[in-house]
Protein backbone atom coordinates (compact mmCIF):
# COMPACT_ATOMS: atom_id res chain seq x y z
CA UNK A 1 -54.53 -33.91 -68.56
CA UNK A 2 -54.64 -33.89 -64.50
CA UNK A 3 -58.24 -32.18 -63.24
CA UNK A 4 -56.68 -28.92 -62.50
CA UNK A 5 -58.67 -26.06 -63.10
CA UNK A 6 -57.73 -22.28 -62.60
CA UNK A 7 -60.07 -19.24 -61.70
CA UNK A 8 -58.47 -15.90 -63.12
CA UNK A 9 -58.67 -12.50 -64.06
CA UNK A 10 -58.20 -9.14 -62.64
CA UNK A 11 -59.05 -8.15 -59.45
CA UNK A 12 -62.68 -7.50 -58.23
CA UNK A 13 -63.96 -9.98 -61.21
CA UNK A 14 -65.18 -12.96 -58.23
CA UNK A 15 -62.38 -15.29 -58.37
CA UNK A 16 -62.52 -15.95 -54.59
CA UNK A 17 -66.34 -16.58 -54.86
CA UNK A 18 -66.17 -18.95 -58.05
CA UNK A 19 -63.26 -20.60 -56.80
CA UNK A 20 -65.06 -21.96 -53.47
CA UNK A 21 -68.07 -22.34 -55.18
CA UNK A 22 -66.72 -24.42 -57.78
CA UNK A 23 -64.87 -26.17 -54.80
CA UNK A 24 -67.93 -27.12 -52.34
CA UNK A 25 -69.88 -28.47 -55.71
CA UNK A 26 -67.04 -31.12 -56.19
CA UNK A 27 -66.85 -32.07 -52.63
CA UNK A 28 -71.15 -32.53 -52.74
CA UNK A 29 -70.14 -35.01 -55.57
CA UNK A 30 -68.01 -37.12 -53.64
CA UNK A 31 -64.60 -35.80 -55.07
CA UNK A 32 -61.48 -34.93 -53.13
CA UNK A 33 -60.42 -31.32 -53.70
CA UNK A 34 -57.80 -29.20 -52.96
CA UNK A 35 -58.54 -25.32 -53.00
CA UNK A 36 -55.86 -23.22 -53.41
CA UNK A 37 -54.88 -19.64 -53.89
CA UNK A 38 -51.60 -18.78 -55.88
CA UNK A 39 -49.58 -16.68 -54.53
CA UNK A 40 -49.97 -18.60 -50.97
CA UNK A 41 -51.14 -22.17 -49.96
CA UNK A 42 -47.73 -22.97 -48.34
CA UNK A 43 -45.72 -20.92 -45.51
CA UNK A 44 -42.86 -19.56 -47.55
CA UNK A 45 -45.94 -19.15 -49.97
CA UNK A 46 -48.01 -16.91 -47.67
CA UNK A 47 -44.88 -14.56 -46.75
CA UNK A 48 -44.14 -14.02 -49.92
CA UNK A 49 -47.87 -13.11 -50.83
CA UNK A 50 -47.53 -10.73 -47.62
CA UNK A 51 -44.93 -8.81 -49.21
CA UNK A 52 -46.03 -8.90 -52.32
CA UNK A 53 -49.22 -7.57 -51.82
CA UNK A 54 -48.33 -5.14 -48.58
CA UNK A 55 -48.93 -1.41 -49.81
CA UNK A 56 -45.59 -0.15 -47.98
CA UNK A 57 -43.18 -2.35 -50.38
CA UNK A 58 -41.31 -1.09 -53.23
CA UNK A 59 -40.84 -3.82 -55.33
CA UNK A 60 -39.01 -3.23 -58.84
CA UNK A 61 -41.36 -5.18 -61.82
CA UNK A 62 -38.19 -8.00 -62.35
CA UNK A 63 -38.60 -8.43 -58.59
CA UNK A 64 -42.19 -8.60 -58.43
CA UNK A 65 -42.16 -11.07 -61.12
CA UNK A 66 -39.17 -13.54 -59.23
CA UNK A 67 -40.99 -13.46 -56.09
CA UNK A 68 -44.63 -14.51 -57.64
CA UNK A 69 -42.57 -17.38 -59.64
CA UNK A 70 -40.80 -18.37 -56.56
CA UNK A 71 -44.48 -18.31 -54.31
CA UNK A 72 -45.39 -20.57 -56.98
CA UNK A 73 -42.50 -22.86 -57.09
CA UNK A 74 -43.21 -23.92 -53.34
CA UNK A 75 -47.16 -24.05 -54.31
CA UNK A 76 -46.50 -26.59 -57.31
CA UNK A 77 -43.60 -28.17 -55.23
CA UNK A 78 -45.66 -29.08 -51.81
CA UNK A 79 -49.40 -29.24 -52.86
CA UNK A 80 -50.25 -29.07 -56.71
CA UNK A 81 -48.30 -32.31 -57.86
CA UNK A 82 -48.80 -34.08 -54.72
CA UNK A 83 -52.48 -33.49 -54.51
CA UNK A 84 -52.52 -34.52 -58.45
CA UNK A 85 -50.53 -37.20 -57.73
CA UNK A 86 -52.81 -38.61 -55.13
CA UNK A 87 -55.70 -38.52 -57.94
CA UNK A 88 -57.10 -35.46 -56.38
CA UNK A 89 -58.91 -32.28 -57.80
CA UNK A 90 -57.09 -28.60 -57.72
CA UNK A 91 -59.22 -25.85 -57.67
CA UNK A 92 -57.02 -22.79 -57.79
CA UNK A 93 -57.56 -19.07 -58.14
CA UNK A 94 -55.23 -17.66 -60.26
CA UNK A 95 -51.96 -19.32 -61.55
CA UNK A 96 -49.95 -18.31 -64.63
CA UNK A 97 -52.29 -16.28 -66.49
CA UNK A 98 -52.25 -13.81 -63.98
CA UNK A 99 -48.42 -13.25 -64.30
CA UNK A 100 -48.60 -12.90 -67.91
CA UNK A 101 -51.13 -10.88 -67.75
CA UNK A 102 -49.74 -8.62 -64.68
CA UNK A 103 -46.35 -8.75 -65.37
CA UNK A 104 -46.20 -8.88 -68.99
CA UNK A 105 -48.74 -6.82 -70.07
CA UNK A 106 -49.31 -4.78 -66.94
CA UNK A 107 -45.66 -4.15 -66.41
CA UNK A 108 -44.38 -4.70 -69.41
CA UNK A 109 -41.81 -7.35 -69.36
CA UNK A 110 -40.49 -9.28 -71.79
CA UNK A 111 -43.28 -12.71 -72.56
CA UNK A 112 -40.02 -14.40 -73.33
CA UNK A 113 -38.46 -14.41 -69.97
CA UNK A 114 -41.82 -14.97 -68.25
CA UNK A 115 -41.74 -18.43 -70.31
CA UNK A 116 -38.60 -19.31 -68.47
CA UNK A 117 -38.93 -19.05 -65.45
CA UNK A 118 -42.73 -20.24 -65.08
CA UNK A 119 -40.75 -23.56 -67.27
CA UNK A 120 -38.37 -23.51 -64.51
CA UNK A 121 -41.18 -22.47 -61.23
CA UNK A 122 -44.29 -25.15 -62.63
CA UNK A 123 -42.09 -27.95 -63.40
CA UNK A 124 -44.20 -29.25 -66.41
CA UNK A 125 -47.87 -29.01 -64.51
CA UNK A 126 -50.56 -27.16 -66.55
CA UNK A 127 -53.89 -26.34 -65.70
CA UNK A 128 -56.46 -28.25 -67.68
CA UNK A 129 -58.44 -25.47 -68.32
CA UNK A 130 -59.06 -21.70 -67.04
CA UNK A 131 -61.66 -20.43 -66.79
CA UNK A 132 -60.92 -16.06 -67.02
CA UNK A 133 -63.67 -13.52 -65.64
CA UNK A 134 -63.68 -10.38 -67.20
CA UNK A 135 -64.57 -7.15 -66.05
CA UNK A 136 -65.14 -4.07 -67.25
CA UNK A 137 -62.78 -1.50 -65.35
CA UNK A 138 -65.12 0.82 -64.47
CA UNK A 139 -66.72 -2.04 -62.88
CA UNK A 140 -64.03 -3.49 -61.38
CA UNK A 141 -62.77 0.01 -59.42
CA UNK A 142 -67.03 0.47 -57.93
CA UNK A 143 -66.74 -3.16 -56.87
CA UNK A 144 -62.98 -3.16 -55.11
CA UNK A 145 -64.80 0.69 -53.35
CA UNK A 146 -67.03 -1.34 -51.63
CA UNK A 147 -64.90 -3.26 -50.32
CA UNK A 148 -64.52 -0.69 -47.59
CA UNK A 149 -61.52 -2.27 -47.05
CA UNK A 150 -57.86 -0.01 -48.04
CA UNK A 151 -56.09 -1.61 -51.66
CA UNK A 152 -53.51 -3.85 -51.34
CA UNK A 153 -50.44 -3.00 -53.64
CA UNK A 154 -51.52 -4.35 -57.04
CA UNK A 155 -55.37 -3.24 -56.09
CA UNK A 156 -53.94 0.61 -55.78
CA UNK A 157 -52.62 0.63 -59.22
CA UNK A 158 -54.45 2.69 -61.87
CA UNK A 159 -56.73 2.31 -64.41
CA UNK A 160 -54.29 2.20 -67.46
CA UNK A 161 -52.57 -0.67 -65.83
CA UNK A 162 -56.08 -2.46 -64.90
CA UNK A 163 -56.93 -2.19 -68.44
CA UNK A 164 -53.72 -3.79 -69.89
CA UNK A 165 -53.98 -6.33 -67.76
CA UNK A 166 -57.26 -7.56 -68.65
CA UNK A 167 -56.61 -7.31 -72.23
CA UNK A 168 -53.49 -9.60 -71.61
CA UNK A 169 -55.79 -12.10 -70.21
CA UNK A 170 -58.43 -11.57 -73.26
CA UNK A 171 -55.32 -12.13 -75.58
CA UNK A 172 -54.29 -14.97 -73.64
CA UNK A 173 -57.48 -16.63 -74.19
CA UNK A 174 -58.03 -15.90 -77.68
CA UNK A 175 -54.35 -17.67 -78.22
CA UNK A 176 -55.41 -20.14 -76.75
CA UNK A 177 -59.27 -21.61 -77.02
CA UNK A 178 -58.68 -25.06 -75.83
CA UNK A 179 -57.19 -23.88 -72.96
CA UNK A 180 -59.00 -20.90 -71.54
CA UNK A 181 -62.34 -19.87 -71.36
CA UNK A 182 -63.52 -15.78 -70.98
CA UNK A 183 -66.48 -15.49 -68.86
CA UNK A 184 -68.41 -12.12 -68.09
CA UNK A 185 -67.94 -11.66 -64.71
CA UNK A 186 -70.76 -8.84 -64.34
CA UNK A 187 -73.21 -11.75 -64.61
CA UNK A 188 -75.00 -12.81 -61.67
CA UNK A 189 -72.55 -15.10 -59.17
CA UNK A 190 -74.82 -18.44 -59.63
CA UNK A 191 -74.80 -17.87 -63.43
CA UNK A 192 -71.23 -17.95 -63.28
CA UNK A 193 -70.89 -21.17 -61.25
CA UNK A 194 -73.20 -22.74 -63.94
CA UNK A 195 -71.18 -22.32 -67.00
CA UNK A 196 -67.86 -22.90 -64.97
CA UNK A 197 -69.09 -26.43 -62.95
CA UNK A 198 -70.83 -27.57 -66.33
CA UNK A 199 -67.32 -26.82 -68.32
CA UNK A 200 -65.22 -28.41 -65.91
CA UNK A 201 -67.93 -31.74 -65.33
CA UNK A 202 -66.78 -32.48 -69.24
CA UNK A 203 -63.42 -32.80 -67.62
CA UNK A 204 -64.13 -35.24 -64.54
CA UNK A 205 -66.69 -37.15 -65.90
């Protein structure tokens, strides 16, 4: 399995903060890493995030879910494989999870179909393993207040849809243990890094 590794979960749980941290230990070890975010990484990437994420676009939940898959496509296309390729490390925050968690659960469309078209958007590459913070919701919404900073689209949806979503990615993890790992993201940032860099050391080494 390629060293790819995925930070995930809803938002507010840190997956910004791990994802860099994780990152910048690598690179202190000598290894060559690639950081990522998913949507974005690439231009056509970054528009699409734009629009995704832009509070003043309607976007139906078969649309939403094309235009993440297609964000990715480019991603996988022009950095993932390469950078794997080349013997590299990925670091990424979020990747599939997040769209069978958001889409599927959150908006409810069909797992099936989701299947397909991240087949047809990831070309074969997997993560080796992901590593998903959870939140409590109640949590999450005091944390993304002080921000100060207004909600993007997703951020401004309620708490019903919040909580679906993170049991998608609890389900998704329970599925599949080899694969995923659930970490409490209320735990102090450092504490987090710990387990995470020690878990993905077993990998690289």
């Amino acid at each position: 399995m390629k060293p790819f590794f995925v930070i995930d979960g809803i938002d507010g749980a840190g997956k910004s903060t791990q994802t860099a941290m994780l990152a910048e230990a690598l690179e202190r070890e000598g290894r060559s890493v690639v950081k990522i975010r998913d949507p974005g990484g690439t231009e056509l990437s970054d528009r699409i995030r734009a629009v995704l994420l832009s509070p003043s676009s309607p976007i139906s939940p078969s649309a939403e879910l094309c235009l993440y898959a297609a964000a990715r496509a480019q991603l996988v296309q022009e950095i993932i494989r390469p950078a794997l390729e080349a013997g590299k490390i990925v670091v990424s925050d979020r990747f599939t999870w997040s769209t069978y968690a958001y889409q599927g659960s959150g908006r409810g469309l069909p797992l099936g179909q989701i299947r397909e078209l991240e087949t047809v958007a990831c070309g074969g590459i997997q993560p080796a393993h992901i590593f998903v913070l959870d939140l409590d919701i109640a949590k999450r919404t005091a944390r993304l207040n002080q921000k100060g900073s207004a909600p993007d689209r997703l951020e401004s949806e309620g708490d019903a849809f919040f909580q679906r979503v993170r049991e998608g990615f609890l389900s998704l993890a329970q599925s599949h243990p080899d694969r995923g790992t659930v970490l409490d993201a209320s735990r102090p940032a450092a504490e987090l890094h710990e387990a995470i860099f020690r878990k993905v050391r077993e990998f690289v080494q």
